[in-house]
C-alpha atoms as a PDB file:
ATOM      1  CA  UNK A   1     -51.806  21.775  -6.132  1.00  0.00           C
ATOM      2  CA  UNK A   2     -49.836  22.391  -9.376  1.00  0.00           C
ATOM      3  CA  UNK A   3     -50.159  20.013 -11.942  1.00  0.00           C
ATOM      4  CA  UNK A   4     -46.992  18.693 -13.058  1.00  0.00           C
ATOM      5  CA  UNK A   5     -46.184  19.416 -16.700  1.00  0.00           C
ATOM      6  CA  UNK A   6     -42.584  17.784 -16.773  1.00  0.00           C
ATOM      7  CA  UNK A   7     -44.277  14.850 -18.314  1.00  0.00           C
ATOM      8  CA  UNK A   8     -43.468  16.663 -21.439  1.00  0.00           C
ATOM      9  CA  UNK A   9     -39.831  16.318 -21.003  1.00  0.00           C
ATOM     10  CA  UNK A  10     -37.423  18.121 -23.086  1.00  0.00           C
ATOM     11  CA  UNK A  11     -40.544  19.646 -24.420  1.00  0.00           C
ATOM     12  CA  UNK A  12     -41.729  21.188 -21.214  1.00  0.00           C
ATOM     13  CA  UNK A  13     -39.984  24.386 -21.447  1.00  0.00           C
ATOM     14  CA  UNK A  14     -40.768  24.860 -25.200  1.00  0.00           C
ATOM     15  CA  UNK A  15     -44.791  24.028 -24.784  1.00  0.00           C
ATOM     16  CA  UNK A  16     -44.865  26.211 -21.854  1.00  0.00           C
ATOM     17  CA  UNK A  17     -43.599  29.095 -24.473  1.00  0.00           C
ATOM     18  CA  UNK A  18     -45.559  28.234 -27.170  1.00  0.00           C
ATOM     19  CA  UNK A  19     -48.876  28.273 -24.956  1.00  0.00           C
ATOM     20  CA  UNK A  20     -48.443  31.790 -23.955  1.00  0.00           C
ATOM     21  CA  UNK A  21     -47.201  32.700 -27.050  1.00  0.00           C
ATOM     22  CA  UNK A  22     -51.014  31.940 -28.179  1.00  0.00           C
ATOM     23  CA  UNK A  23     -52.318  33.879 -25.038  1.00  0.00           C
ATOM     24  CA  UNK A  24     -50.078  36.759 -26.362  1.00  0.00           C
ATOM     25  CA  UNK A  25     -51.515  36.713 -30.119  1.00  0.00           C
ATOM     26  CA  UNK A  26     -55.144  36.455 -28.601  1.00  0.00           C
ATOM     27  CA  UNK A  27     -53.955  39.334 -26.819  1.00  0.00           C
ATOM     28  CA  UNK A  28     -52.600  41.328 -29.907  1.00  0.00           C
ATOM     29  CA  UNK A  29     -55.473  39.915 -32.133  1.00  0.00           C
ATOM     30  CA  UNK A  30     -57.690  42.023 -29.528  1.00  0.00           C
ATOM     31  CA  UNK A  31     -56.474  45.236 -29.846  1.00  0.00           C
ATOM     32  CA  UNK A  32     -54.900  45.205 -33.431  1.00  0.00           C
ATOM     33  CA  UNK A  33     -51.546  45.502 -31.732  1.00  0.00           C
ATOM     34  CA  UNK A  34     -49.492  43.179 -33.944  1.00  0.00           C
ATOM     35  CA  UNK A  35     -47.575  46.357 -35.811  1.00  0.00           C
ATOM     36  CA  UNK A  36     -46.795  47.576 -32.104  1.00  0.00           C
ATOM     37  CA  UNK A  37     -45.221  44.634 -30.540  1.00  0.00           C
ATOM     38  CA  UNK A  38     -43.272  44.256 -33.423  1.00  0.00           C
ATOM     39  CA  UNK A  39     -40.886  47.078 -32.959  1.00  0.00           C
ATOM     40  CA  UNK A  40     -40.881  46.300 -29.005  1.00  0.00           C
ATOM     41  CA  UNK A  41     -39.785  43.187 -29.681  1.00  0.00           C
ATOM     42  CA  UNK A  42     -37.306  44.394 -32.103  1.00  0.00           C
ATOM     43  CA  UNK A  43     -35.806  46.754 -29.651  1.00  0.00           C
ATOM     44  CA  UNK A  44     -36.108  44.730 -26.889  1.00  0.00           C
ATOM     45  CA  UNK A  45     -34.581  41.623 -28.515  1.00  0.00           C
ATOM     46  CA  UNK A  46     -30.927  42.533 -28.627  1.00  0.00           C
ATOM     47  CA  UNK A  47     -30.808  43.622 -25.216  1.00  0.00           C
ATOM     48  CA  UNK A  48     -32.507  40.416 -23.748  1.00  0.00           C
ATOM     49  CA  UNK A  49     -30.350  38.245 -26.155  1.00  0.00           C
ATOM     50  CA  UNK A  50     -27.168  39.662 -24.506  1.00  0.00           C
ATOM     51  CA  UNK A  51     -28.730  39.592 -20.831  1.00  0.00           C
ATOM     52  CA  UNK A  52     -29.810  36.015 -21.172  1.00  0.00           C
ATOM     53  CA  UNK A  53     -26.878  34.746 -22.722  1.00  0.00           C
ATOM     54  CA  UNK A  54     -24.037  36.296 -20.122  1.00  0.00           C
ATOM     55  CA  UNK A  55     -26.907  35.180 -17.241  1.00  0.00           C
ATOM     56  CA  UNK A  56     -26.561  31.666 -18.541  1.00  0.00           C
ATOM     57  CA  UNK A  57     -22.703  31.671 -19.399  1.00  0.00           C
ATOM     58  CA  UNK A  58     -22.009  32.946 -15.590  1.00  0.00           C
ATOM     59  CA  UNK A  59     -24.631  30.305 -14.490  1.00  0.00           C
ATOM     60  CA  UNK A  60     -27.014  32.293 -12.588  1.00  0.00           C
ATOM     61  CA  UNK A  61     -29.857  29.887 -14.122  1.00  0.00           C
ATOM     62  CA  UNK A  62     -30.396  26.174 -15.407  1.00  0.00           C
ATOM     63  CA  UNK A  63     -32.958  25.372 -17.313  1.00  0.00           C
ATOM     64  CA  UNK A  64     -33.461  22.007 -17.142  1.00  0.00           C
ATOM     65  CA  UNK A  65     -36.325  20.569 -19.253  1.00  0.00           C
ATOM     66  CA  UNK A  66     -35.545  22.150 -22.619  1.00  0.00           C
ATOM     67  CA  UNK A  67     -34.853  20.604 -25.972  1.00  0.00           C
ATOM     68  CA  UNK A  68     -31.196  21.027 -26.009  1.00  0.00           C
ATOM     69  CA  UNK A  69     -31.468  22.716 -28.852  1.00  0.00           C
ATOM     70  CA  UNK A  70     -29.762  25.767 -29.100  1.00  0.00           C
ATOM     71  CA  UNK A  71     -29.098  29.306 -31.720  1.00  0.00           C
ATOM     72  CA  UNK A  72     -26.237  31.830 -31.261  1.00  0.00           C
ATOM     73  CA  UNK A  73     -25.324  30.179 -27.988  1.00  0.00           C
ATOM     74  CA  UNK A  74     -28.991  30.004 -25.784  1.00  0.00           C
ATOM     75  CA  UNK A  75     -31.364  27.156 -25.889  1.00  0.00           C
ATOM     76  CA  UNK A  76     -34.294  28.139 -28.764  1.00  0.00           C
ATOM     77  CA  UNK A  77     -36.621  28.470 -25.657  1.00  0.00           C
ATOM     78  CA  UNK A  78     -35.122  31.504 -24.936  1.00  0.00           C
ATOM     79  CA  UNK A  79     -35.621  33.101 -27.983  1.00  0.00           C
ATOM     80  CA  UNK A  80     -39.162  32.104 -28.125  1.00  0.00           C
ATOM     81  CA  UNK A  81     -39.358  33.621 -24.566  1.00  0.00           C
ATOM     82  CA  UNK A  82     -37.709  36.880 -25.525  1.00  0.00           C
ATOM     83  CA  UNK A  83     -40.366  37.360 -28.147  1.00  0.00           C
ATOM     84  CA  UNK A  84     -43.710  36.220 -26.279  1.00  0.00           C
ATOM     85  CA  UNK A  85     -42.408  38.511 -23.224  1.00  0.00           C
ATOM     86  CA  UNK A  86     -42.826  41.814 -24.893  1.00  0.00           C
ATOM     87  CA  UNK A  87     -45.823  40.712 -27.033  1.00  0.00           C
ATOM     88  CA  UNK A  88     -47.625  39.802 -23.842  1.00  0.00           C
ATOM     89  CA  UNK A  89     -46.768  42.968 -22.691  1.00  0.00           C
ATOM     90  CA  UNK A  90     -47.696  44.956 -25.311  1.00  0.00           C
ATOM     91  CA  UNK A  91     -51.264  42.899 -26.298  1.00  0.00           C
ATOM     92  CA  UNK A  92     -52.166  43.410 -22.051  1.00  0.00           C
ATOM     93  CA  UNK A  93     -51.384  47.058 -22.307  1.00  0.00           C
ATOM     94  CA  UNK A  94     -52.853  47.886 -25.893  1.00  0.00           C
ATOM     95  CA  UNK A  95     -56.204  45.241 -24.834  1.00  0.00           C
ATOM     96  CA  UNK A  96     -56.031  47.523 -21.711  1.00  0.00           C
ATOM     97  CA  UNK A  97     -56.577  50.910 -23.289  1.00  0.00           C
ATOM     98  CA  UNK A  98     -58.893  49.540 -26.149  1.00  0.00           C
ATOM     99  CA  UNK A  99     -61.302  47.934 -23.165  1.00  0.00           C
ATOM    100  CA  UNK A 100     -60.607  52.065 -21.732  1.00  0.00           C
ATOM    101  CA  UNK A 101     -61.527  53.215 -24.602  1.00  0.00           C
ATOM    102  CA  UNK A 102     -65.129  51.194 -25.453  1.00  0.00           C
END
């Protein structure tokens, strides 16, 4: 059974991020990856700004336990999300090679 975490609200969405954002900087901690998932992220970024915002303009997703709070026309969720994404990615794959490399 899945726990429900709703109980948080408008917060839901947000705590959600912000817990895997701290699974993604234990990640990057790891392998000394910080430098690295900076300029993914930066590269990324504008691309999955402009996907996520026409997604949610056309309607193609709700999201509905989120603060309501929102920056350059997305809820601030998203742009937590579109910077623990890549970082995640990044700490896995650079944890991955420096577990390789021991």
């Amino acid at each position: 059974m899945i726990p429900d975490i709703g109980v948080l609200g408008p917060y839901t969405y947000l705590a959600t991020e912000l817990l895997w954002g701290c699974v993604a900087l234990c990640l990057l901690w790891y392998a000394d990856a910080f430098r690295a998932a900076a300029r993914t992220t930066l590269v990324l970024y504008p691309f999955a700004y402009l996907w996520d915002w026409y997604t949610l303009e056309v309607g193609v997703f709700a999201i509905p336990l989120r603060t309501g709070v929102e920056f350059l026309g997305i809820p601030v969720e998203e742009h937590v999300f579109m910077l623990v994404v890549p970082a995640m990615v990044v700490g896995t794959h650079e944890s991955l090679r420096r577990v390789e490399d021991e």
